[in-house]
C-alpha atoms as a PDB file:
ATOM      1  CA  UNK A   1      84.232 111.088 151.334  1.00  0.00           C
ATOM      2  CA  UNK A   2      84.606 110.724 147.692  1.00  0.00           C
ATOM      3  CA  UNK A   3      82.754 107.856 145.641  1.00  0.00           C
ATOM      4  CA  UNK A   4      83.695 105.380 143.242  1.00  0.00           C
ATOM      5  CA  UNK A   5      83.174 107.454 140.195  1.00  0.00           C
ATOM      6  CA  UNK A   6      86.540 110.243 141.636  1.00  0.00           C
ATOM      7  CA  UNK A   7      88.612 107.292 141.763  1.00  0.00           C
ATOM      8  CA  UNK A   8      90.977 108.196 138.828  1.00  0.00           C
ATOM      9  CA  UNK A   9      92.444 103.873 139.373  1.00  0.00           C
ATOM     10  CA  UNK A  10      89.345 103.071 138.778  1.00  0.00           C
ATOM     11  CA  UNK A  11      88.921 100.516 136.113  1.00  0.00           C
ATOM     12  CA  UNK A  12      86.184 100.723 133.119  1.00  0.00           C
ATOM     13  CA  UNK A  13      85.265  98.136 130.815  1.00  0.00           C
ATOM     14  CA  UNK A  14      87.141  98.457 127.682  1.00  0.00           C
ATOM     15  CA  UNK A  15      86.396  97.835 124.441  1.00  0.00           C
ATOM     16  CA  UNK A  16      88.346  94.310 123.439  1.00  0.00           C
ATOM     17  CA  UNK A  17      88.719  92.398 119.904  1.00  0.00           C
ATOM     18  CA  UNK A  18      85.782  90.208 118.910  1.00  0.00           C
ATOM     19  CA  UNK A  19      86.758  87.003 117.815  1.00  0.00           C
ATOM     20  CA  UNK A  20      85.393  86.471 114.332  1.00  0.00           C
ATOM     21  CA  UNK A  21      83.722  82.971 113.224  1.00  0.00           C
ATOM     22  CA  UNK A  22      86.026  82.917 110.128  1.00  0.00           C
ATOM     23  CA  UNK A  23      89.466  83.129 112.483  1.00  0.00           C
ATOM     24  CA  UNK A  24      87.602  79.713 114.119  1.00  0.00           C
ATOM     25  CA  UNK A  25      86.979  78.534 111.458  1.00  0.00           C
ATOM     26  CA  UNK A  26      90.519  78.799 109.988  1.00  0.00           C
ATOM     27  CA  UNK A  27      91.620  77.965 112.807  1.00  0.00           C
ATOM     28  CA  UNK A  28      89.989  74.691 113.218  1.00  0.00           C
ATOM     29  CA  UNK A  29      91.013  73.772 109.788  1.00  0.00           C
ATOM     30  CA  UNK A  30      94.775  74.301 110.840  1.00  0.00           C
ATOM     31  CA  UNK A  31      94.723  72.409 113.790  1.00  0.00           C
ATOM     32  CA  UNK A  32      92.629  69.425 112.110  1.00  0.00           C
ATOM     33  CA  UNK A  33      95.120  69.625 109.187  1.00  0.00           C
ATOM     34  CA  UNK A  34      98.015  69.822 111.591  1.00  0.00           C
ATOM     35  CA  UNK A  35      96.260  66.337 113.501  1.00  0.00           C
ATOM     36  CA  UNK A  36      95.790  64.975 109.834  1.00  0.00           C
ATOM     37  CA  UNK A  37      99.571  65.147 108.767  1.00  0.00           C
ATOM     38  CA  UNK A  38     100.460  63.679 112.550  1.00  0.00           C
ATOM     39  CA  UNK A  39      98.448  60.619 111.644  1.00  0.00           C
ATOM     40  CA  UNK A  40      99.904  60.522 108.259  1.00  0.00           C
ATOM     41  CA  UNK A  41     103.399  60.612 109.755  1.00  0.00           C
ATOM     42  CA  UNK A  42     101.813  57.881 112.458  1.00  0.00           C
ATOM     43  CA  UNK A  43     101.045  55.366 109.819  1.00  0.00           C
ATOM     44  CA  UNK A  44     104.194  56.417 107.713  1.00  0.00           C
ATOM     45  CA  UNK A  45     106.305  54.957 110.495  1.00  0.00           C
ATOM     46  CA  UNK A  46     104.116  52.091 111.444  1.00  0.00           C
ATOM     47  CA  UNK A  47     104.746  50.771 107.677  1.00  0.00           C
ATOM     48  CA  UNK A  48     107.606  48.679 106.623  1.00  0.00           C
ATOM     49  CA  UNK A  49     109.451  51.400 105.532  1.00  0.00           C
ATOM     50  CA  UNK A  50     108.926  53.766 108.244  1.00  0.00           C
ATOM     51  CA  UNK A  51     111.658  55.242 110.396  1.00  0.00           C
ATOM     52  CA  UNK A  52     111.870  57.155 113.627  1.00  0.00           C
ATOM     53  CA  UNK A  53     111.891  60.547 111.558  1.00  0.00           C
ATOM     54  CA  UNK A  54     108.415  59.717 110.841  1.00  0.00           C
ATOM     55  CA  UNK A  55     108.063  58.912 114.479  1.00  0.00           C
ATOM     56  CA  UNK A  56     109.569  62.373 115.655  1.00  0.00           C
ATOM     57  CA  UNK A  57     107.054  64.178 112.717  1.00  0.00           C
ATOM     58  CA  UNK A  58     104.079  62.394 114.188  1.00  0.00           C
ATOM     59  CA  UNK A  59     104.990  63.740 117.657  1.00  0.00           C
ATOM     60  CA  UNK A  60     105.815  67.180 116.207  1.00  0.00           C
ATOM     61  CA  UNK A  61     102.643  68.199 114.250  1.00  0.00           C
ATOM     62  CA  UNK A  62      99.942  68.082 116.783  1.00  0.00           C
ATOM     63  CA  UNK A  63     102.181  70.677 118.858  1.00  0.00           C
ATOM     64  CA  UNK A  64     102.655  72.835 115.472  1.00  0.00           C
ATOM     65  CA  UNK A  65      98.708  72.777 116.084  1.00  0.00           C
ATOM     66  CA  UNK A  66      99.015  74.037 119.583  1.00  0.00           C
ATOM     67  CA  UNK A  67     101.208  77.035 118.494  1.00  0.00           C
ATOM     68  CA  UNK A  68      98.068  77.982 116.303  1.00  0.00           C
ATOM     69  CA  UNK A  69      95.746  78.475 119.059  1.00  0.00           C
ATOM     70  CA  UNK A  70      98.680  79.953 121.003  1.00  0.00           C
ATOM     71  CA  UNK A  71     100.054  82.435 118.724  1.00  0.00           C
ATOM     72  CA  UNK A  72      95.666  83.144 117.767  1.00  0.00           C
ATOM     73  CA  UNK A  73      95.522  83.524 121.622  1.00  0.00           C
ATOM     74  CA  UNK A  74      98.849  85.873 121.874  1.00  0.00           C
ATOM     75  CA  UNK A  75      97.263  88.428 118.846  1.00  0.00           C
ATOM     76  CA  UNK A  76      94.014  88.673 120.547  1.00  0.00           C
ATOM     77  CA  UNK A  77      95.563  89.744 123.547  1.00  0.00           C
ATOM     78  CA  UNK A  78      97.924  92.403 121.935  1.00  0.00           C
ATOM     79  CA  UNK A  79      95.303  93.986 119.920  1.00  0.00           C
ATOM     80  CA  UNK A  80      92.966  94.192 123.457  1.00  0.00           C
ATOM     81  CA  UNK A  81      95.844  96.302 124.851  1.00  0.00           C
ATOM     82  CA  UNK A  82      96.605  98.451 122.030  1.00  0.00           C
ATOM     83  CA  UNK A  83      92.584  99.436 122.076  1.00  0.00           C
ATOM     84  CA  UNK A  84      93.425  99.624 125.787  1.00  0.00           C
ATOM     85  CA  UNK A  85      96.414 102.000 125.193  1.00  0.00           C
ATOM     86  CA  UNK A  86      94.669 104.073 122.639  1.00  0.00           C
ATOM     87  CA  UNK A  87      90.995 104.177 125.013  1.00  0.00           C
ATOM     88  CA  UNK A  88      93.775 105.365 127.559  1.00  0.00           C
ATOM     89  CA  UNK A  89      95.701 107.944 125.623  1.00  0.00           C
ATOM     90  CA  UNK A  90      92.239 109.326 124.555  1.00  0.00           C
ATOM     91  CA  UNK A  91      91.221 109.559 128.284  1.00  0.00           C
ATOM     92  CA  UNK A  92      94.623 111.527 129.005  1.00  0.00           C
ATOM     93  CA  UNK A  93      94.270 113.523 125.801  1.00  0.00           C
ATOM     94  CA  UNK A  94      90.667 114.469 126.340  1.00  0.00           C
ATOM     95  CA  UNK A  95      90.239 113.937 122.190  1.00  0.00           C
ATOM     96  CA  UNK A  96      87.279 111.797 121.292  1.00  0.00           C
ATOM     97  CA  UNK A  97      88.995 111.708 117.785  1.00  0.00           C
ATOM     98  CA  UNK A  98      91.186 108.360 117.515  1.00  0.00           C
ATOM     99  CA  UNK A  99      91.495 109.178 113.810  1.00  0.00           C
ATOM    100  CA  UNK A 100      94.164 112.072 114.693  1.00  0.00           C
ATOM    101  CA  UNK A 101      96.782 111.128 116.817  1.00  0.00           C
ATOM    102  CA  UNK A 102      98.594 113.883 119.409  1.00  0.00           C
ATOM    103  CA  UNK A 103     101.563 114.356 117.885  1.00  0.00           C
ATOM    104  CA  UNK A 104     103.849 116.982 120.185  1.00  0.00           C
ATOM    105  CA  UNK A 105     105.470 119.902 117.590  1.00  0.00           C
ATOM    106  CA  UNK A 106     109.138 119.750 117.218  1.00  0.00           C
ATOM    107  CA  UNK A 107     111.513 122.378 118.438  1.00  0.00           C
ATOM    108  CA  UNK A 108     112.793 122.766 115.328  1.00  0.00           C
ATOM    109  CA  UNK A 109     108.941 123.461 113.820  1.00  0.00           C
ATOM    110  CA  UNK A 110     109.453 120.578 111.467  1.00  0.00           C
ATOM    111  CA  UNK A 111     105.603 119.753 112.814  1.00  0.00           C
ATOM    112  CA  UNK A 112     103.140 122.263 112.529  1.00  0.00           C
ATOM    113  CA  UNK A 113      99.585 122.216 113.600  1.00  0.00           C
ATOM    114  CA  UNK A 114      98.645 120.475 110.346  1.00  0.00           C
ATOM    115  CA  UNK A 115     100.898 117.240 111.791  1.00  0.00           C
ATOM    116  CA  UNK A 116     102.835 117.289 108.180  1.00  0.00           C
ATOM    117  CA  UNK A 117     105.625 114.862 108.506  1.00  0.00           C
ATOM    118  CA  UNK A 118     109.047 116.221 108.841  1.00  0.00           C
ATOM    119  CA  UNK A 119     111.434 117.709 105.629  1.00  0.00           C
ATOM    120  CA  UNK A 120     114.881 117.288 107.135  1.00  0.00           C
ATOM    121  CA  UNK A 121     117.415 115.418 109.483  1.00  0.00           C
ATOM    122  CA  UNK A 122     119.099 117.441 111.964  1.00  0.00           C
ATOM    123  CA  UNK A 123     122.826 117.011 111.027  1.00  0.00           C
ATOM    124  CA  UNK A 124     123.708 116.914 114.699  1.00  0.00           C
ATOM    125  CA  UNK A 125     121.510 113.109 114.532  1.00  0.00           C
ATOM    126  CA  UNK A 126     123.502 111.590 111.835  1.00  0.00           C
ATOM    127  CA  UNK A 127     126.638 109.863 112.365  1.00  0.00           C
ATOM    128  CA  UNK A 128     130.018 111.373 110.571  1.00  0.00           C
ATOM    129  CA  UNK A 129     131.601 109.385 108.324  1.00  0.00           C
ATOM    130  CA  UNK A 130     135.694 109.583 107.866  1.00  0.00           C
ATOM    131  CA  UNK A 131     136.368 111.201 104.577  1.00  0.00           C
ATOM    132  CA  UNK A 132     139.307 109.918 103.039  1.00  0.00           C
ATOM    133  CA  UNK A 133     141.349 110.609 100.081  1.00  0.00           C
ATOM    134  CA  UNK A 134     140.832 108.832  96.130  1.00  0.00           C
ATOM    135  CA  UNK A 135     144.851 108.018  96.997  1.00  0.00           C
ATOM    136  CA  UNK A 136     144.393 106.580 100.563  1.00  0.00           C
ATOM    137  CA  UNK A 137     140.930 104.597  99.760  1.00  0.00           C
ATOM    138  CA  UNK A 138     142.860 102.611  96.918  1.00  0.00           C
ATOM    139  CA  UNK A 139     146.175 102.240  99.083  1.00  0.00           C
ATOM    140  CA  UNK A 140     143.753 100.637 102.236  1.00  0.00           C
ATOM    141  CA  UNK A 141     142.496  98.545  99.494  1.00  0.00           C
ATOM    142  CA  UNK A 142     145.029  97.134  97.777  1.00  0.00           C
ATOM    143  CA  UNK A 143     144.950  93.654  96.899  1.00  0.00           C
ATOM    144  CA  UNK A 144     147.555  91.949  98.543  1.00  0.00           C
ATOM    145  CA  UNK A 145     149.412  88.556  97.129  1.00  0.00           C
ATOM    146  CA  UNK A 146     149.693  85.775  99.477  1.00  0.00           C
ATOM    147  CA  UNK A 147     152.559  83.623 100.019  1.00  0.00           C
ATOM    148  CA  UNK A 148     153.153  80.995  97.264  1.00  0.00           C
ATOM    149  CA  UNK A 149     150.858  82.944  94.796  1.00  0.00           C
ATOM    150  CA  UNK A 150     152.660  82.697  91.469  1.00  0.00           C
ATOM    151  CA  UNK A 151     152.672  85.733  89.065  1.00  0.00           C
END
């Protein structure tokens, strides 16, 4: 029988993004400023001259609000599973270094050991242009006269 700790599925706590009092903080002020202009735009309409674009602005800011906590929400998770992905590619990599990724070496040797970033472009990767004459480039791009242009 094997025990919980030889299950390779197994999951372990990882390490997620702490939610920082400032992002609250800024956050809260967005949202109450976001509430502040709806009420602005909620009196705006209720006045004489008020129309229903104020209306449709007093409706639209509190959700302009929401999309702040949503969006806050939405980073949160994505930097939890890039520390997930990293934890993970450590695990695989048996590196306790995160500093250094893995890179693979070319097979062209463009990347040593040292990880140096590549000199060259393989001219089989970039696309071939059509090389064309001085001559034929100026007669494809000749201007042309249209009908009832006067000379």
């Amino acid at each position: 029988m094997s025990s919980a700790n030889d299950d390779p599925t197994e999951l372990r706590p990882v390490k997620k993004v702490r939610v920082k009092a400032w992002h609250i903080v800024f956050l809260a002020v967005l949202v109450v400023c976001t509430w502040a202009l709806a009420w602005w735009q909620w009196t705006r309409f209720q006045s004489g001259s008020g129309t229903f674009q104020n209306l449709g602005y007093a409706f639209q800011w509190p959700f302009f609000g929401l999309f702040f906590v949503f969006a806050y929400r939405k980073i949160l998770a994505y930097e939890s599973e890039k520390l997930a992905f990293e934890a993970e590619q450590q695990k695989d990599n048996g590196s306790g270094d995160s500093a250094t990724p893995q890179v693979p070496p070319t097979s062209r040797g463009a990347q040593g050991a040292t990880g140096a970033s590549p000199q060259f472009i393989d001219e089989s990767f970039l696309p071939q242009r059509e090389q064309l004459s001085v001559e034929e480039f100026n007669r494809l791009n000749q201007p042309r006269r249209r009908k009832g242009d006067s000379q």
